[in-house]
C-alpha atoms as a PDB file:
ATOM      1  CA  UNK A   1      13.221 -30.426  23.072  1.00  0.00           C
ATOM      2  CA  UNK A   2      14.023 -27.735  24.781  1.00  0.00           C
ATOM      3  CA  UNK A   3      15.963 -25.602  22.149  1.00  0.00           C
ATOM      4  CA  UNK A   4      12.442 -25.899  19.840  1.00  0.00           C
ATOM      5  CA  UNK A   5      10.265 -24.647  22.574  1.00  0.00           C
ATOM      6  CA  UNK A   6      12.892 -21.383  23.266  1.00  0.00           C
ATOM      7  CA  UNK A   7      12.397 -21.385  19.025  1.00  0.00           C
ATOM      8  CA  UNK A   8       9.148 -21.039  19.027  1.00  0.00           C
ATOM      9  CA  UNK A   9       8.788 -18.462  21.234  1.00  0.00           C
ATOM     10  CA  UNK A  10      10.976 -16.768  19.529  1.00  0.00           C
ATOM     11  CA  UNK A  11       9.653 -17.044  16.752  1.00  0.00           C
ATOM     12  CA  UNK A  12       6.111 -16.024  18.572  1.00  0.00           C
ATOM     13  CA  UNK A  13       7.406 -12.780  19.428  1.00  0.00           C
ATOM     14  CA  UNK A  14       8.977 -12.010  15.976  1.00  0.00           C
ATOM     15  CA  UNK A  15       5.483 -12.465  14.225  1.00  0.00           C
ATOM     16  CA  UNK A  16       3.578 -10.248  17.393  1.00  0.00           C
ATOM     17  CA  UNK A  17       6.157  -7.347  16.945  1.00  0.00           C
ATOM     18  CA  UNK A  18       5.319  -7.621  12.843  1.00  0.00           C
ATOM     19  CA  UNK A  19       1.660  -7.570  13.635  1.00  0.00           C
ATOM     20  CA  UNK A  20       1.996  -4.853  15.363  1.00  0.00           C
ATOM     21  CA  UNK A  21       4.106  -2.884  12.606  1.00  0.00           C
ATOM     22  CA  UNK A  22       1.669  -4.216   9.816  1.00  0.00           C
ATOM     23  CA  UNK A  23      -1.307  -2.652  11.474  1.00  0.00           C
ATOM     24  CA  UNK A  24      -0.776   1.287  10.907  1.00  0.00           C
ATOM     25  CA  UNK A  25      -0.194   0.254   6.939  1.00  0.00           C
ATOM     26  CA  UNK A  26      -3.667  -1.427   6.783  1.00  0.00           C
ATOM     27  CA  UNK A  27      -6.510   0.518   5.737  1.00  0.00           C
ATOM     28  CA  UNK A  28      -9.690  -0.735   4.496  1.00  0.00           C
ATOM     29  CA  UNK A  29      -8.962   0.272   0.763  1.00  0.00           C
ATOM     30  CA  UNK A  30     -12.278  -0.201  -1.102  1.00  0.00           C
ATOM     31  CA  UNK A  31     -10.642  -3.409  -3.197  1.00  0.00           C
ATOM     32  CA  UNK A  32     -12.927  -5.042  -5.779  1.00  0.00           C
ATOM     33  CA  UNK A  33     -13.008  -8.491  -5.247  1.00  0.00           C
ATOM     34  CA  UNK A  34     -10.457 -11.085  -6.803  1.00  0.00           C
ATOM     35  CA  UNK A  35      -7.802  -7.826  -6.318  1.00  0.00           C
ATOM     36  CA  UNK A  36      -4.570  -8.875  -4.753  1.00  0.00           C
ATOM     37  CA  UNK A  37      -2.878  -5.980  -2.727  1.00  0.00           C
ATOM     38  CA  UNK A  38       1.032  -5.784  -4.130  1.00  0.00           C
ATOM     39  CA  UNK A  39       2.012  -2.823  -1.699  1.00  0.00           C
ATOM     40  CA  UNK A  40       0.832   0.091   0.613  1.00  0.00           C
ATOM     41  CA  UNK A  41       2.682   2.727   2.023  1.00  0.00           C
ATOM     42  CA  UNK A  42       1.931   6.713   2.542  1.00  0.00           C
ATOM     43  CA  UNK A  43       2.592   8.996  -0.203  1.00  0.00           C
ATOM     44  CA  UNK A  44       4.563  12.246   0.280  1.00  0.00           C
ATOM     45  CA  UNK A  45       1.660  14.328   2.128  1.00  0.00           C
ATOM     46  CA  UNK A  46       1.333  10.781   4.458  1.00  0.00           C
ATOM     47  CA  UNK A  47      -1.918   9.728   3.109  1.00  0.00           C
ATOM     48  CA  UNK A  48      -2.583   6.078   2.965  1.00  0.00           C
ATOM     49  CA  UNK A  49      -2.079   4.325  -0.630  1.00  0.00           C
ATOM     50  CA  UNK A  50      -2.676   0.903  -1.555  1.00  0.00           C
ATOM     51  CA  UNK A  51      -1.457  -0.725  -5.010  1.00  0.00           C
ATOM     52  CA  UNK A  52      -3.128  -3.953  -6.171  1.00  0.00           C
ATOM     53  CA  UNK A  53      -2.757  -5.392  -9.736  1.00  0.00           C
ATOM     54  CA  UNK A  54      -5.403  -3.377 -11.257  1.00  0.00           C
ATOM     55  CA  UNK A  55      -5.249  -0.043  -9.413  1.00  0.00           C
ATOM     56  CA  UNK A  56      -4.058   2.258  -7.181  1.00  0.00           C
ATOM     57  CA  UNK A  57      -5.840   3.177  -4.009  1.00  0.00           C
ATOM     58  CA  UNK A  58      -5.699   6.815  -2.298  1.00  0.00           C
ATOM     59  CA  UNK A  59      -6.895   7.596   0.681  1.00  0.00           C
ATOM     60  CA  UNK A  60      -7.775  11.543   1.341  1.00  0.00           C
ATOM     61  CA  UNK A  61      -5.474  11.611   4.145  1.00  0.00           C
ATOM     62  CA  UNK A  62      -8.163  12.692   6.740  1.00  0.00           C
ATOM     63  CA  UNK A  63      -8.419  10.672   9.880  1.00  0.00           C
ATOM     64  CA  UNK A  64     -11.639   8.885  10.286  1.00  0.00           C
ATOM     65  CA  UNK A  65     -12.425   9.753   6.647  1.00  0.00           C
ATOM     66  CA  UNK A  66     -13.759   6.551   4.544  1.00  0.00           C
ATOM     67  CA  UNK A  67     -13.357   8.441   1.332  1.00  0.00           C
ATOM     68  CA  UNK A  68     -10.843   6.733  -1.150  1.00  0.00           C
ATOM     69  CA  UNK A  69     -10.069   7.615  -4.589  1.00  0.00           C
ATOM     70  CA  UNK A  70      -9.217   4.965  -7.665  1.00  0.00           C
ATOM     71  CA  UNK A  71      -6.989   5.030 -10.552  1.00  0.00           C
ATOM     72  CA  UNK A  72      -7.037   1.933 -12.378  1.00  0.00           C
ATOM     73  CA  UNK A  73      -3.462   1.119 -14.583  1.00  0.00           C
ATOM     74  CA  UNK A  74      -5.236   1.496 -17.543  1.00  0.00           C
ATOM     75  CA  UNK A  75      -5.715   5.015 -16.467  1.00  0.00           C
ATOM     76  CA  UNK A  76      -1.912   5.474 -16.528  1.00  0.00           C
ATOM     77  CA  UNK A  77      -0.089   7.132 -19.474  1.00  0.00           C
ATOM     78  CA  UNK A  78       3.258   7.498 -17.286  1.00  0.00           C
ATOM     79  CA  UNK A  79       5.475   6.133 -14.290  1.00  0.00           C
ATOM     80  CA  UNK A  80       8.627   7.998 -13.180  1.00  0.00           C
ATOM     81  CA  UNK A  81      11.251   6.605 -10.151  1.00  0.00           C
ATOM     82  CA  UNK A  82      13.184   9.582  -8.468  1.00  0.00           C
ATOM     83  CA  UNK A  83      15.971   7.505  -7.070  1.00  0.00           C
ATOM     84  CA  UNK A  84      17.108  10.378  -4.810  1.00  0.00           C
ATOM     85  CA  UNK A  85      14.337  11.035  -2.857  1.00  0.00           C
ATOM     86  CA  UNK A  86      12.620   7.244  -2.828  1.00  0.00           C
ATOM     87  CA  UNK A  87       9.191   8.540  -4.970  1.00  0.00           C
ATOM     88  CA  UNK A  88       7.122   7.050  -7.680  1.00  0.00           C
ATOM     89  CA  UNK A  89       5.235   9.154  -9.570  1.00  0.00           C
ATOM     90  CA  UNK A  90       1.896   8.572 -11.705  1.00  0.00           C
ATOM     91  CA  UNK A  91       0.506  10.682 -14.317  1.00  0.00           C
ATOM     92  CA  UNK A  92      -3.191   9.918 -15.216  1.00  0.00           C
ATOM     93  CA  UNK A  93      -4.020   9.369 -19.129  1.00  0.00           C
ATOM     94  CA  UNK A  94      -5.171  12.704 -20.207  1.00  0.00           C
ATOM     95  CA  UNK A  95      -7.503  10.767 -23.274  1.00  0.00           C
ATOM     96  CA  UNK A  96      -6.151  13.015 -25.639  1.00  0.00           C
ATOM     97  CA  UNK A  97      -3.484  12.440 -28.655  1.00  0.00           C
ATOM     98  CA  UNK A  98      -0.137  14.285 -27.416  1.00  0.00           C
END
């Protein structure tokens, strides 16, 4: 009995440290509702971005600042990896025939 109490706390800690990672990477994205969040992370000038299943969220990178911008996948002619330096890159659909 004793070895599942030590587990649990344990365990307890594990999940308050996490908590207290996850919390900086939260931001309250303007996500239409039924919109699962797949990922969030900072992009290279450290502003906040948030990728759900039907968009991509960007904050404007200024503390305190509520303003967020929105570019649905649809909206996306291209995707590039850069392996080296760890960056996805999106290039909006221009609308016009290339």
């Amino acid at each position: 009995m004793a070895w599942g109490w030590a587990w649990l706390r344990a365990c307890a800690r594990r999940v308050s440290r996490l908590r207290g990672t996850a919390r900086p990477v939260q931001a309250p994205a303007p996500i239409e509702p039924g919109e699962r969040v797949l990922a969030s992370g900072r992009d290279v000038s450290g502003a906040m971005v948030v990728a759900t299943g039907l968009a991509v969220y960007r904050h404007d990178g200024h503390p305190g600042s509520g303003t967020w911008s929105r570019l649905g996948w649809e909206d996306v002619d291209r995707m590039g990896w850069d392996d080296d330096a760890h960056v996805l890159t999106l290039t909006r659909w221009s609308g016009s025939p290339q």
